[in-house]
PDB file of N, CA and C in Angstrom:
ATOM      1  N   UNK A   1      -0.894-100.210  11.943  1.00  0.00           N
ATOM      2  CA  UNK A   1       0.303-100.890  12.420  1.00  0.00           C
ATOM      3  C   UNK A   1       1.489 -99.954  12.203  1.00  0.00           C
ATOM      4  N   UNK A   2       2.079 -99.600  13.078  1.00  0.00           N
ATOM      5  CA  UNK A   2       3.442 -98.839  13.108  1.00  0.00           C
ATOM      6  C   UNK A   2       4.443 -99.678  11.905  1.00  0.00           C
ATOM      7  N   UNK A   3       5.481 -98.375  11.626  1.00  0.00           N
ATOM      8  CA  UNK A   3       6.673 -98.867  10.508  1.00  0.00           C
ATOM      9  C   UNK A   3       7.213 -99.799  11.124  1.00  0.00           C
ATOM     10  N   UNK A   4       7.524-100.240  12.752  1.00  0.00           N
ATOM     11  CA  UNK A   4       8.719-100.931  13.328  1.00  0.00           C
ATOM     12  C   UNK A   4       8.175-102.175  12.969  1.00  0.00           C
ATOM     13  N   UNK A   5       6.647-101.930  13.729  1.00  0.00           N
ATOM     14  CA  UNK A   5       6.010-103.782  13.871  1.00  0.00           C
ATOM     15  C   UNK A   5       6.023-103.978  12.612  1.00  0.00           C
ATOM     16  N   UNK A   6       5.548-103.378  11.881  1.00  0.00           N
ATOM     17  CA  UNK A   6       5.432-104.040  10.278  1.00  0.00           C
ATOM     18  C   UNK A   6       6.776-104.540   9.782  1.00  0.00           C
ATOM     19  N   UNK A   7       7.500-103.929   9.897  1.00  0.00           N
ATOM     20  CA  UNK A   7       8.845-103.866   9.581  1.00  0.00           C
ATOM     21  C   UNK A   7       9.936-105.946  10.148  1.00  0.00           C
ATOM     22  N   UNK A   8       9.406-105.480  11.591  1.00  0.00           N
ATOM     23  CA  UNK A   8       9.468-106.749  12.505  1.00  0.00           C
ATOM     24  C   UNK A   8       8.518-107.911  12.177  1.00  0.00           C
ATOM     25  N   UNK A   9       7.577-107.930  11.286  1.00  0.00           N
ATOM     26  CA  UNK A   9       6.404-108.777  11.457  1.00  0.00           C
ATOM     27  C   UNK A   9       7.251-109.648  10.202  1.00  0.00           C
ATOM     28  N   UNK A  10       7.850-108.521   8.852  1.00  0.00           N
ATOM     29  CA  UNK A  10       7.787-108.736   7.681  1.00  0.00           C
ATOM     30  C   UNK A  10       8.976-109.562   7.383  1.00  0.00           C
ATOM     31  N   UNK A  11       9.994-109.212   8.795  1.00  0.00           N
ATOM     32  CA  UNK A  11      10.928-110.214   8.752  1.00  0.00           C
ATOM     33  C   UNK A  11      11.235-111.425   9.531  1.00  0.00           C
ATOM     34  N   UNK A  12       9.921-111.835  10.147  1.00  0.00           N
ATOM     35  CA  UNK A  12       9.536-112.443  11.054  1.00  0.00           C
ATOM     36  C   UNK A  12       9.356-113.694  10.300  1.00  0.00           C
ATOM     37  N   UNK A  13       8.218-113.345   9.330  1.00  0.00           N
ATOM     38  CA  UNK A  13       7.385-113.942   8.230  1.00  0.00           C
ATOM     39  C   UNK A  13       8.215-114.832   7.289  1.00  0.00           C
ATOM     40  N   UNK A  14       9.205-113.833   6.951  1.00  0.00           N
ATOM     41  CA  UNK A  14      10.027-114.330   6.098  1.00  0.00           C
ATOM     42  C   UNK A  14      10.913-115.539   6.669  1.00  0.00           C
ATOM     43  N   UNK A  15      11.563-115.271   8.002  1.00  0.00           N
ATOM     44  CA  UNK A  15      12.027-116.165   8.170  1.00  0.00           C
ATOM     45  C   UNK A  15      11.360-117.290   8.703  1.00  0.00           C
ATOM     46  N   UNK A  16      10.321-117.365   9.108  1.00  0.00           N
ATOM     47  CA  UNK A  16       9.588-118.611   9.785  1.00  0.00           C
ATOM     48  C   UNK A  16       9.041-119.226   8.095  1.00  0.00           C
ATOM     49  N   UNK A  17       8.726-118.698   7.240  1.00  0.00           N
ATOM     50  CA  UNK A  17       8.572-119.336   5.830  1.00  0.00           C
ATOM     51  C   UNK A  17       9.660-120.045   5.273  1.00  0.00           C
ATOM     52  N   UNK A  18      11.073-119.244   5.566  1.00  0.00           N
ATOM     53  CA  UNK A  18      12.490-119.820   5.126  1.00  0.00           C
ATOM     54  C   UNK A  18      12.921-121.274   6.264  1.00  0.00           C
ATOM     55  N   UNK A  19      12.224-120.886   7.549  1.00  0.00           N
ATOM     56  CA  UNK A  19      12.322-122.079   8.345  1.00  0.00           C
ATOM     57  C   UNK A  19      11.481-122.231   9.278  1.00  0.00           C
ATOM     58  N   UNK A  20      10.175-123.028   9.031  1.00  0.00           N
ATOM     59  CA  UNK A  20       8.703-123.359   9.818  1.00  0.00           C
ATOM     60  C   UNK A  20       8.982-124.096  11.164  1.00  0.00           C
ATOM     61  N   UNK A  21      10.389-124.811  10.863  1.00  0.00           N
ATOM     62  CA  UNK A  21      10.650-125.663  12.323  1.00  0.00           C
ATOM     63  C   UNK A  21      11.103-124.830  13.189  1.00  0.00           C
ATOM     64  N   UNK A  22      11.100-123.474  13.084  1.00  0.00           N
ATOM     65  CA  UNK A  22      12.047-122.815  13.916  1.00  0.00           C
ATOM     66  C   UNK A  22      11.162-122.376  15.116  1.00  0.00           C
ATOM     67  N   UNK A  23      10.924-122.827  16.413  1.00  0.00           N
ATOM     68  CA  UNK A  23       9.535-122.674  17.360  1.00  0.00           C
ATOM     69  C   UNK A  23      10.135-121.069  17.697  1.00  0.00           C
ATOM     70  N   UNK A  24      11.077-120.394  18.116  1.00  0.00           N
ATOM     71  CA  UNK A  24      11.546-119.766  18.545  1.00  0.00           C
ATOM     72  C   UNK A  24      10.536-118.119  17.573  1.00  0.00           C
ATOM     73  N   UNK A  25      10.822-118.536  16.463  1.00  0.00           N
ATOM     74  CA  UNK A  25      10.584-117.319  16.051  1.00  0.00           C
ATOM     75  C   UNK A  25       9.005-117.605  14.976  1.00  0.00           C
ATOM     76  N   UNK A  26       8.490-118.732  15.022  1.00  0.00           N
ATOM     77  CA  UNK A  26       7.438-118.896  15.154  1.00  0.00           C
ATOM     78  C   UNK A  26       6.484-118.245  16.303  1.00  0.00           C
ATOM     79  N   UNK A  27       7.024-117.997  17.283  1.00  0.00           N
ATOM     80  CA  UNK A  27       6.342-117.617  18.787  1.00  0.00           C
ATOM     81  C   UNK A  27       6.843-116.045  18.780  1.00  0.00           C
ATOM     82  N   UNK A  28       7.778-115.709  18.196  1.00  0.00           N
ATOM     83  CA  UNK A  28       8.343-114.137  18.228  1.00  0.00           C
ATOM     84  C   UNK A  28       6.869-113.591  17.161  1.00  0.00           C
ATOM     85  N   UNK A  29       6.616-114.316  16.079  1.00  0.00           N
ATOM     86  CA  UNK A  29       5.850-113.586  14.779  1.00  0.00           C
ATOM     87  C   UNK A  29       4.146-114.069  15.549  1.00  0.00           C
ATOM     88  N   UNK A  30       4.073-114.625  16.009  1.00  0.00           N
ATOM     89  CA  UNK A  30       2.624-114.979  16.796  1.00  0.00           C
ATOM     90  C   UNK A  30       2.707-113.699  17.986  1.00  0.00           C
ATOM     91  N   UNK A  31       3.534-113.467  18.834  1.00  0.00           N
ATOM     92  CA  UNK A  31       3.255-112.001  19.713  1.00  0.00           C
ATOM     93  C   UNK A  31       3.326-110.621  18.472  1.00  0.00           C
ATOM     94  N   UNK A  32       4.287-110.847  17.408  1.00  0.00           N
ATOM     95  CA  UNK A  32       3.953-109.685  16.923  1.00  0.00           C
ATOM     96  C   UNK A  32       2.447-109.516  16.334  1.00  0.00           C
ATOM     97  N   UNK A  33       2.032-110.848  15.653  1.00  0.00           N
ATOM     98  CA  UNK A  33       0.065-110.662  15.367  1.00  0.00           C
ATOM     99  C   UNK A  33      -0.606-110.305  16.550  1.00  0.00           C
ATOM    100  N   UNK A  34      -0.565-110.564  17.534  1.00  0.00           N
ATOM    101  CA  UNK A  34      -1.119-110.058  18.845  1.00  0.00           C
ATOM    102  C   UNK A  34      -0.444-108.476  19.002  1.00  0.00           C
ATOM    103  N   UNK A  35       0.586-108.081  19.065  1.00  0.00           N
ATOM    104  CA  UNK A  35       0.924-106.922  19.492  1.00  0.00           C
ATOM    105  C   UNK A  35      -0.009-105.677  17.930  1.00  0.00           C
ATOM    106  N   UNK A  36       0.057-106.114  17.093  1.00  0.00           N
ATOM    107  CA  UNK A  36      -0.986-105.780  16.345  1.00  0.00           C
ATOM    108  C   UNK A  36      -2.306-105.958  15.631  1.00  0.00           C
ATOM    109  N   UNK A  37      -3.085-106.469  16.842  1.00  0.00           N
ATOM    110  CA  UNK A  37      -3.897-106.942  16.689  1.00  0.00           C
ATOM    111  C   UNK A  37      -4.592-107.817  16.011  1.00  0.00           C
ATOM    112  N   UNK A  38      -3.739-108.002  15.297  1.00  0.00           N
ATOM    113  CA  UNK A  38      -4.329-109.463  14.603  1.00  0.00           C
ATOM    114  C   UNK A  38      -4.283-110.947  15.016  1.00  0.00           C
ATOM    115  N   UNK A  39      -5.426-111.065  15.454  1.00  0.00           N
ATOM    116  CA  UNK A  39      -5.703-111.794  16.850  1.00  0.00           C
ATOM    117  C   UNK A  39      -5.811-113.584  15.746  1.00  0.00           C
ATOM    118  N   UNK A  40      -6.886-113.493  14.818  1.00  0.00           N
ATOM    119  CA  UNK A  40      -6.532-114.491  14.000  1.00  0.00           C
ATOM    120  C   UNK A  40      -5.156-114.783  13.328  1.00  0.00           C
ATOM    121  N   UNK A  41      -4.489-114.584  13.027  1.00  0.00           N
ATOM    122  CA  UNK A  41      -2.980-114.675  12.672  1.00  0.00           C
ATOM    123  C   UNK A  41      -2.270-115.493  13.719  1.00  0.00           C
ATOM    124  N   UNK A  42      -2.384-114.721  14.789  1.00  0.00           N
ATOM    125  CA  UNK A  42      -1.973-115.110  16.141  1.00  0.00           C
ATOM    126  C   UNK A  42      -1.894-116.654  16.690  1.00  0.00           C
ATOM    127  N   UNK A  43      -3.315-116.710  16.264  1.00  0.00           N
ATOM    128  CA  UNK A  43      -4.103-117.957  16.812  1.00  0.00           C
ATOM    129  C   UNK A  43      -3.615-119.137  15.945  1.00  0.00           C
ATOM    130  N   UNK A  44      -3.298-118.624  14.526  1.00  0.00           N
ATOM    131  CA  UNK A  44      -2.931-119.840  13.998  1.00  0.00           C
ATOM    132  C   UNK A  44      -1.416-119.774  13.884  1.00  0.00           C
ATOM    133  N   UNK A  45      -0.546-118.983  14.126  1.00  0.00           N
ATOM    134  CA  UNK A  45       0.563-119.388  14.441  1.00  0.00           C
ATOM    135  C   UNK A  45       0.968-119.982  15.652  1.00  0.00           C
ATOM    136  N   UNK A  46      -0.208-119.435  16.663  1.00  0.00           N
ATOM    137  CA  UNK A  46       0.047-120.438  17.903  1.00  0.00           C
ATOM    138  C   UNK A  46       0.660-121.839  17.696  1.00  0.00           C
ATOM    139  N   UNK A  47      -1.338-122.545  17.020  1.00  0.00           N
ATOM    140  CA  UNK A  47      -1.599-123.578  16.870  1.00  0.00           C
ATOM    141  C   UNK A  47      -0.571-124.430  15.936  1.00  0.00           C
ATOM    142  N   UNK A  48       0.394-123.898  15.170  1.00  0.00           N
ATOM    143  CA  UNK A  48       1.090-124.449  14.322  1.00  0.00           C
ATOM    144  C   UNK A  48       2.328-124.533  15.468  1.00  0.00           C
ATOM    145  N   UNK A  49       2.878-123.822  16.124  1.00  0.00           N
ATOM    146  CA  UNK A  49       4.132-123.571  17.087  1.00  0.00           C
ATOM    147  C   UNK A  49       3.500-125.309  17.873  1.00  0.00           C
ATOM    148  N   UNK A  50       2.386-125.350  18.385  1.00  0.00           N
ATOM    149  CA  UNK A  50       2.355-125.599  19.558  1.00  0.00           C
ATOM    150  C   UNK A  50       1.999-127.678  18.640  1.00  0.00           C
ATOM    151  N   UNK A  51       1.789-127.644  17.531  1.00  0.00           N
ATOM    152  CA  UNK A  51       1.435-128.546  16.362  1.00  0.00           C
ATOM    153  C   UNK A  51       2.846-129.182  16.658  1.00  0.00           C
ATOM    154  N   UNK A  52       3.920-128.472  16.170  1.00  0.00           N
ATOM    155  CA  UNK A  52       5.073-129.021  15.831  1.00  0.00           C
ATOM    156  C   UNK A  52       5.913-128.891  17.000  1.00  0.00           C
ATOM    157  N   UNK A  53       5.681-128.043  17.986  1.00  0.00           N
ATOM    158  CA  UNK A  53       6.964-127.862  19.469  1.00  0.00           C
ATOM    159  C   UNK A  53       6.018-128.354  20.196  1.00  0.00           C
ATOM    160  N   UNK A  54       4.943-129.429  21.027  1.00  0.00           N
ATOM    161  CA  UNK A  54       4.527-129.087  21.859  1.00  0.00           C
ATOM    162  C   UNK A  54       4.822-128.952  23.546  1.00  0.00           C
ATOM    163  N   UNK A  55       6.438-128.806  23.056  1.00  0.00           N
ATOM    164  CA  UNK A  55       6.929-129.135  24.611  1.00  0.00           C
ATOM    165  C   UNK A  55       7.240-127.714  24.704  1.00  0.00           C
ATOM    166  N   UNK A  56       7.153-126.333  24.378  1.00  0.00           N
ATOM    167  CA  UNK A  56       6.817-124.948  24.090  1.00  0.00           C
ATOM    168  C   UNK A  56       6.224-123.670  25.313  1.00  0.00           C
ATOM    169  N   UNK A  57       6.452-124.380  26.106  1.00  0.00           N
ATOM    170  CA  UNK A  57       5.542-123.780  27.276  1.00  0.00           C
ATOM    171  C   UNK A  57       4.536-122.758  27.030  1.00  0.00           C
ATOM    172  N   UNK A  58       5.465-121.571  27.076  1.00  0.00           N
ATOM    173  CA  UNK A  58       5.133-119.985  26.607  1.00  0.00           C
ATOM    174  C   UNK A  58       4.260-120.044  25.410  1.00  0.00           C
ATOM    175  N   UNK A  59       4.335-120.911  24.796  1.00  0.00           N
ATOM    176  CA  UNK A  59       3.444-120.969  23.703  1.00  0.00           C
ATOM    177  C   UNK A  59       1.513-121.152  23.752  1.00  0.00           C
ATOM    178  N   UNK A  60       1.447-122.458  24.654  1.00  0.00           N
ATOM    179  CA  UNK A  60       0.252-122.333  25.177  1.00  0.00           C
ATOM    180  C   UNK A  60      -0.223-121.742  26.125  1.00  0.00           C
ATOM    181  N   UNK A  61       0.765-120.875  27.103  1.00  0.00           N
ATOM    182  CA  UNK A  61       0.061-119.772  28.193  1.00  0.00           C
ATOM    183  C   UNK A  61       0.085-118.805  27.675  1.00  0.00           C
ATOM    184  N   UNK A  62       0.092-118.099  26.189  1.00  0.00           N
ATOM    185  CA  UNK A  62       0.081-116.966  25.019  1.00  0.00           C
ATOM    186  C   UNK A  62      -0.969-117.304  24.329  1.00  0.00           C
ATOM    187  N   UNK A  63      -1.244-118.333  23.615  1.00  0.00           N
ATOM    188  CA  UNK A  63      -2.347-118.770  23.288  1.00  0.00           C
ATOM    189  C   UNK A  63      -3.792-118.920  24.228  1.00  0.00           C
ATOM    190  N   UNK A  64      -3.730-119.105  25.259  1.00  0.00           N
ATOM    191  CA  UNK A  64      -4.345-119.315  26.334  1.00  0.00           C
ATOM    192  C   UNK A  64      -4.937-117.990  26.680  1.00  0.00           C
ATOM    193  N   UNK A  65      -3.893-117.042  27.006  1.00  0.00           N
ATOM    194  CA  UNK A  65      -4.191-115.732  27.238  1.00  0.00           C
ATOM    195  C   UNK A  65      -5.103-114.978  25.717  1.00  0.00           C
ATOM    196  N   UNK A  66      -4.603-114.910  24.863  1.00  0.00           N
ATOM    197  CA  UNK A  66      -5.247-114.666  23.832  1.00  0.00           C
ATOM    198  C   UNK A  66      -6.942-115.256  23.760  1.00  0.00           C
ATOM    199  N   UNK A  67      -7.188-116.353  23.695  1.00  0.00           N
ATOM    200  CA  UNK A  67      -8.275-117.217  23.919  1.00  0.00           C
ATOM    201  C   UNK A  67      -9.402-116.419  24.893  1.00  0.00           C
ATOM    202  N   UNK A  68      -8.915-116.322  26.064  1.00  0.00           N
ATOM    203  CA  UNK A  68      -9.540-115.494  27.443  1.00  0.00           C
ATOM    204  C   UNK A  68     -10.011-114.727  26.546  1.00  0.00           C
ATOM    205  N   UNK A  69      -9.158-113.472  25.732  1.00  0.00           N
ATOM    206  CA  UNK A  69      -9.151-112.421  26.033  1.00  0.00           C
ATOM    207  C   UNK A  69      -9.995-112.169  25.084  1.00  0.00           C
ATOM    208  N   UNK A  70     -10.426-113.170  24.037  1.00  0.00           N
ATOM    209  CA  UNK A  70     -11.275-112.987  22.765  1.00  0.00           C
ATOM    210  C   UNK A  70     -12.289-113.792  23.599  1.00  0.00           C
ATOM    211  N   UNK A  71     -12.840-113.900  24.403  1.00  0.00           N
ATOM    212  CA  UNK A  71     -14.325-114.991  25.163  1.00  0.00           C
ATOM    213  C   UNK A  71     -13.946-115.496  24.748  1.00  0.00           C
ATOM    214  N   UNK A  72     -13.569-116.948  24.435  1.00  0.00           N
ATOM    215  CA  UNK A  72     -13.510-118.045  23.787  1.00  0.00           C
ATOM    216  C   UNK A  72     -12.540-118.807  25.160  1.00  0.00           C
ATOM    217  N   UNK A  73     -13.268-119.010  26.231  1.00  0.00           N
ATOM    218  CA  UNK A  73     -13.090-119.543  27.213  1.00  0.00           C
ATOM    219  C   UNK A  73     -12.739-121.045  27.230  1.00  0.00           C
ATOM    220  N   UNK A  74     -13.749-122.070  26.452  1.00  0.00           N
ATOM    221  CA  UNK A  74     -13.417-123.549  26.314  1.00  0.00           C
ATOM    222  C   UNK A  74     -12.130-123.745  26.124  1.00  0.00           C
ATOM    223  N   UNK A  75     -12.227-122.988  24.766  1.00  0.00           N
ATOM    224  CA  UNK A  75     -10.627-123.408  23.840  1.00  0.00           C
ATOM    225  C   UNK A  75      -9.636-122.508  24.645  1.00  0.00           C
ATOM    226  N   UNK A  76      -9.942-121.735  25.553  1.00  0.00           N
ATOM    227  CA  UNK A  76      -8.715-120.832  26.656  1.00  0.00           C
ATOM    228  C   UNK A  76      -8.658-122.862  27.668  1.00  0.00           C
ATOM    229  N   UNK A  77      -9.632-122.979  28.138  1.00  0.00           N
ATOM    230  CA  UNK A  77      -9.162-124.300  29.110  1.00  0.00           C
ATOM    231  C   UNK A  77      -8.655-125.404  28.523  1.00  0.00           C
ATOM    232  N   UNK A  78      -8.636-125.505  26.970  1.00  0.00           N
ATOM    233  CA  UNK A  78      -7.845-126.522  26.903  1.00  0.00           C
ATOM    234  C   UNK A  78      -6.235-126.483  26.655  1.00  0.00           C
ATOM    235  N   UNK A  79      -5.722-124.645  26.353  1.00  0.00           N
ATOM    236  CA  UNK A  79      -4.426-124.577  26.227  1.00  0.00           C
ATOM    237  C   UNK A  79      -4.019-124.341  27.334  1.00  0.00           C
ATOM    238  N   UNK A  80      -4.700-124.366  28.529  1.00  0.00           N
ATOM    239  CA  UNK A  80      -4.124-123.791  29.735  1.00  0.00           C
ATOM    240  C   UNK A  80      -3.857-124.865  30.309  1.00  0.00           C
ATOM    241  N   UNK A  81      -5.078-125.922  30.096  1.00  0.00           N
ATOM    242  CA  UNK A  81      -4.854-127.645  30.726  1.00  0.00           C
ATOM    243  C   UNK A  81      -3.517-128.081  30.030  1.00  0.00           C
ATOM    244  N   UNK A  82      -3.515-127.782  28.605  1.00  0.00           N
ATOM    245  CA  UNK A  82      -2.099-128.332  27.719  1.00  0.00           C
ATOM    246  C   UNK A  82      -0.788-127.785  28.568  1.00  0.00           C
ATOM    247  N   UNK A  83      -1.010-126.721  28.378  1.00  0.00           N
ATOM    248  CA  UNK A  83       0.142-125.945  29.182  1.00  0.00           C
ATOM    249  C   UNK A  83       0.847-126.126  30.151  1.00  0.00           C
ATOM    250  N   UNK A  84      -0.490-126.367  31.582  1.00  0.00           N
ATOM    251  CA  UNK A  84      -0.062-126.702  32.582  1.00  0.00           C
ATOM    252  C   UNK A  84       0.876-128.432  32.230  1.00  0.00           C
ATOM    253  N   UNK A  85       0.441-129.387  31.895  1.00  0.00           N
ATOM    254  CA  UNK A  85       0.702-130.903  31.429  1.00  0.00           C
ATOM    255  C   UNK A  85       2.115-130.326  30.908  1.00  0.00           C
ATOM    256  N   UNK A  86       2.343-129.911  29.757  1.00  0.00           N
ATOM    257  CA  UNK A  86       3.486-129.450  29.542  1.00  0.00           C
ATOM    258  C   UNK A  86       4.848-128.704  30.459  1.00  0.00           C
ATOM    259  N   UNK A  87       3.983-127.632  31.393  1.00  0.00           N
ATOM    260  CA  UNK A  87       5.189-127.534  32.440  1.00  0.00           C
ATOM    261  C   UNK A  87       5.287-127.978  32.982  1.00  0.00           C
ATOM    262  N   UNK A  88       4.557-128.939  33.550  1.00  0.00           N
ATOM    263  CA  UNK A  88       4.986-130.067  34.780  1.00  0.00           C
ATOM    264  C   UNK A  88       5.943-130.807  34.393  1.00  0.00           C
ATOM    265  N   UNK A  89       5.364-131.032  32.825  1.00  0.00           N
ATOM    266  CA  UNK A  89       6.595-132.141  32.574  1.00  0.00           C
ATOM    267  C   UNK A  89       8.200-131.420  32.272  1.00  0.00           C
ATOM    268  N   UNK A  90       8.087-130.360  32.270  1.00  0.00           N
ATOM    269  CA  UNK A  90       9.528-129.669  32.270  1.00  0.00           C
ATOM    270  C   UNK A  90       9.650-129.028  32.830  1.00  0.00           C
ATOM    271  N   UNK A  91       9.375-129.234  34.129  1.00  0.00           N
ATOM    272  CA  UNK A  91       9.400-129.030  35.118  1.00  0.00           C
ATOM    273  C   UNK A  91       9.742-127.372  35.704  1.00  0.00           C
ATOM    274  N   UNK A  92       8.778-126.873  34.796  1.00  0.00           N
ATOM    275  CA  UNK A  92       8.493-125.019  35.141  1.00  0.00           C
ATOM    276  C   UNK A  92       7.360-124.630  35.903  1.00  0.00           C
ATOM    277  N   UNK A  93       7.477-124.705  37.119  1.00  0.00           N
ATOM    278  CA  UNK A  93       6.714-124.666  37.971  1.00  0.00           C
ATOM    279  C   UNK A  93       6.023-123.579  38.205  1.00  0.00           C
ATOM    280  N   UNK A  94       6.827-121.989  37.504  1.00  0.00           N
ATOM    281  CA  UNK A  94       6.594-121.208  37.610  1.00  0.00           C
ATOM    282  C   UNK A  94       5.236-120.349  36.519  1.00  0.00           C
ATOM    283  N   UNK A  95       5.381-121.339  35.281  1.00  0.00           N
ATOM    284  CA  UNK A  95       4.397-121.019  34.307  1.00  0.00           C
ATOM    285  C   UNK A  95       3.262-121.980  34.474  1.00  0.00           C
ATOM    286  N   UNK A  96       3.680-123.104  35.302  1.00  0.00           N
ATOM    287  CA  UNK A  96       2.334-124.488  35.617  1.00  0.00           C
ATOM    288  C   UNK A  96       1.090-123.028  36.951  1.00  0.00           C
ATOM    289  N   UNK A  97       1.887-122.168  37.404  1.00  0.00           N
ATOM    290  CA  UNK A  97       1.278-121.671  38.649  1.00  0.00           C
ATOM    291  C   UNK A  97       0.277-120.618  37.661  1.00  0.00           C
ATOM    292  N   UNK A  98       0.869-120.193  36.647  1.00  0.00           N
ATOM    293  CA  UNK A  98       0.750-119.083  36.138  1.00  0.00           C
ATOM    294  C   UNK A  98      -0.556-119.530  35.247  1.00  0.00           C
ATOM    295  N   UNK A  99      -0.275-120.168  34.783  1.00  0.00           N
ATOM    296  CA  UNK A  99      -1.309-121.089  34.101  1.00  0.00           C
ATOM    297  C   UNK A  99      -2.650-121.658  34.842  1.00  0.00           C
ATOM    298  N   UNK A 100      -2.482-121.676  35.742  1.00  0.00           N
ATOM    299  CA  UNK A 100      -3.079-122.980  36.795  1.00  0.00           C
ATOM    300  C   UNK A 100      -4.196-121.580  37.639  1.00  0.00           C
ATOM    301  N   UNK A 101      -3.065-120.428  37.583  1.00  0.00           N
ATOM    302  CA  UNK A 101      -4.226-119.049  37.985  1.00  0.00           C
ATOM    303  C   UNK A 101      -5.027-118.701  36.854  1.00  0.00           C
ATOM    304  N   UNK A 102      -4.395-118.314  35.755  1.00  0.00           N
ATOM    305  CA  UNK A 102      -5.233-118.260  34.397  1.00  0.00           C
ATOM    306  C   UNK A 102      -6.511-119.144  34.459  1.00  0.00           C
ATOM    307  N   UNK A 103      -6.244-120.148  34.609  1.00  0.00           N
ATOM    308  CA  UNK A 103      -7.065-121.181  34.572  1.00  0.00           C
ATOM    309  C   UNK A 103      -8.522-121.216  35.317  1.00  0.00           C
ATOM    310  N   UNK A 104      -8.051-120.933  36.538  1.00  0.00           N
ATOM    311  CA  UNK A 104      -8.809-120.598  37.816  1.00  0.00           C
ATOM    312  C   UNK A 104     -10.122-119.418  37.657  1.00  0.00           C
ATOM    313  N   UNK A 105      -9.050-118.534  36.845  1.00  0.00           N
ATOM    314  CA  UNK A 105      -9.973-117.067  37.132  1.00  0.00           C
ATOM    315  C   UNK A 105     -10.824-116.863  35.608  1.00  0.00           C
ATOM    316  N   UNK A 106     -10.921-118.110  34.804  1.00  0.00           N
ATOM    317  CA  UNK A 106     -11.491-117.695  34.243  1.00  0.00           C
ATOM    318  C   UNK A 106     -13.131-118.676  34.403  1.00  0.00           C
ATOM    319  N   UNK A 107     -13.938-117.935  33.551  1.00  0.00           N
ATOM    320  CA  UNK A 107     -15.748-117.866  34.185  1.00  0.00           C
ATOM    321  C   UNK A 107     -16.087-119.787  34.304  1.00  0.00           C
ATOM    322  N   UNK A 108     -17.009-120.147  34.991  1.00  0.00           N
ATOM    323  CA  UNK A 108     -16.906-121.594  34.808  1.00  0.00           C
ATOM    324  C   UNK A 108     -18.084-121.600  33.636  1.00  0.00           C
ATOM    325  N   UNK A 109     -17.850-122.845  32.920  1.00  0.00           N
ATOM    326  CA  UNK A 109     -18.633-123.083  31.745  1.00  0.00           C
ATOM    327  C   UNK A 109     -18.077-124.509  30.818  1.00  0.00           C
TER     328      UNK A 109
END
């Protein structure tokens, strides 16, 4: 892991510990576990973002993508189904599409 990400992760950490309600940077420290591979980290900061915000959009089409990208296809269709439900209802049509392709292209099962 590079000095920056670590650097970024460590104050990421800190502040989502100093404030867990904060979805914003809950979802900043979940791309930084993904941007360094730490794909479990990731997954459960998702699941906690998406626990306590679930009106979050970006949250479950990140999670979703992650999911794909580790095979773990089921649990990819149910954040993508969440997701989509979620942008409809806030009416982001643009991440329901985005989602809704995700969705599509991945293997049936």
């Amino acid at each position: 892991m590079s000095q920056t990400h670590n650097s970024r992760r460590t104050k990421l950490e800190s502040f989502v510990a100093a404030n867990p309600a904060d979805a914003f940077a809950r979802y900043g420290l979940a791309m930084e576990c993904v941007n360094a591979g730490d794909y479990e980290a990731a997954l459960s900061h998702f699941r906690e973002l998406l626990a306590h915000s679930p009106a979050y959009v970006s949250g479950y089409q990140q999670l979703g993508q992650l999911l794909a990208k580790l095979n773990r296809a089921s649990e990819a269709r149910q954040a993508f189904h969440s997701g989509i439900a979620a942008a409809r209802k806030a009416g982001n049509d643009h991440a329901r599409d985005e989602m809704q392709a995700a969705l599509d292209s991945l293997s049936p099962g």
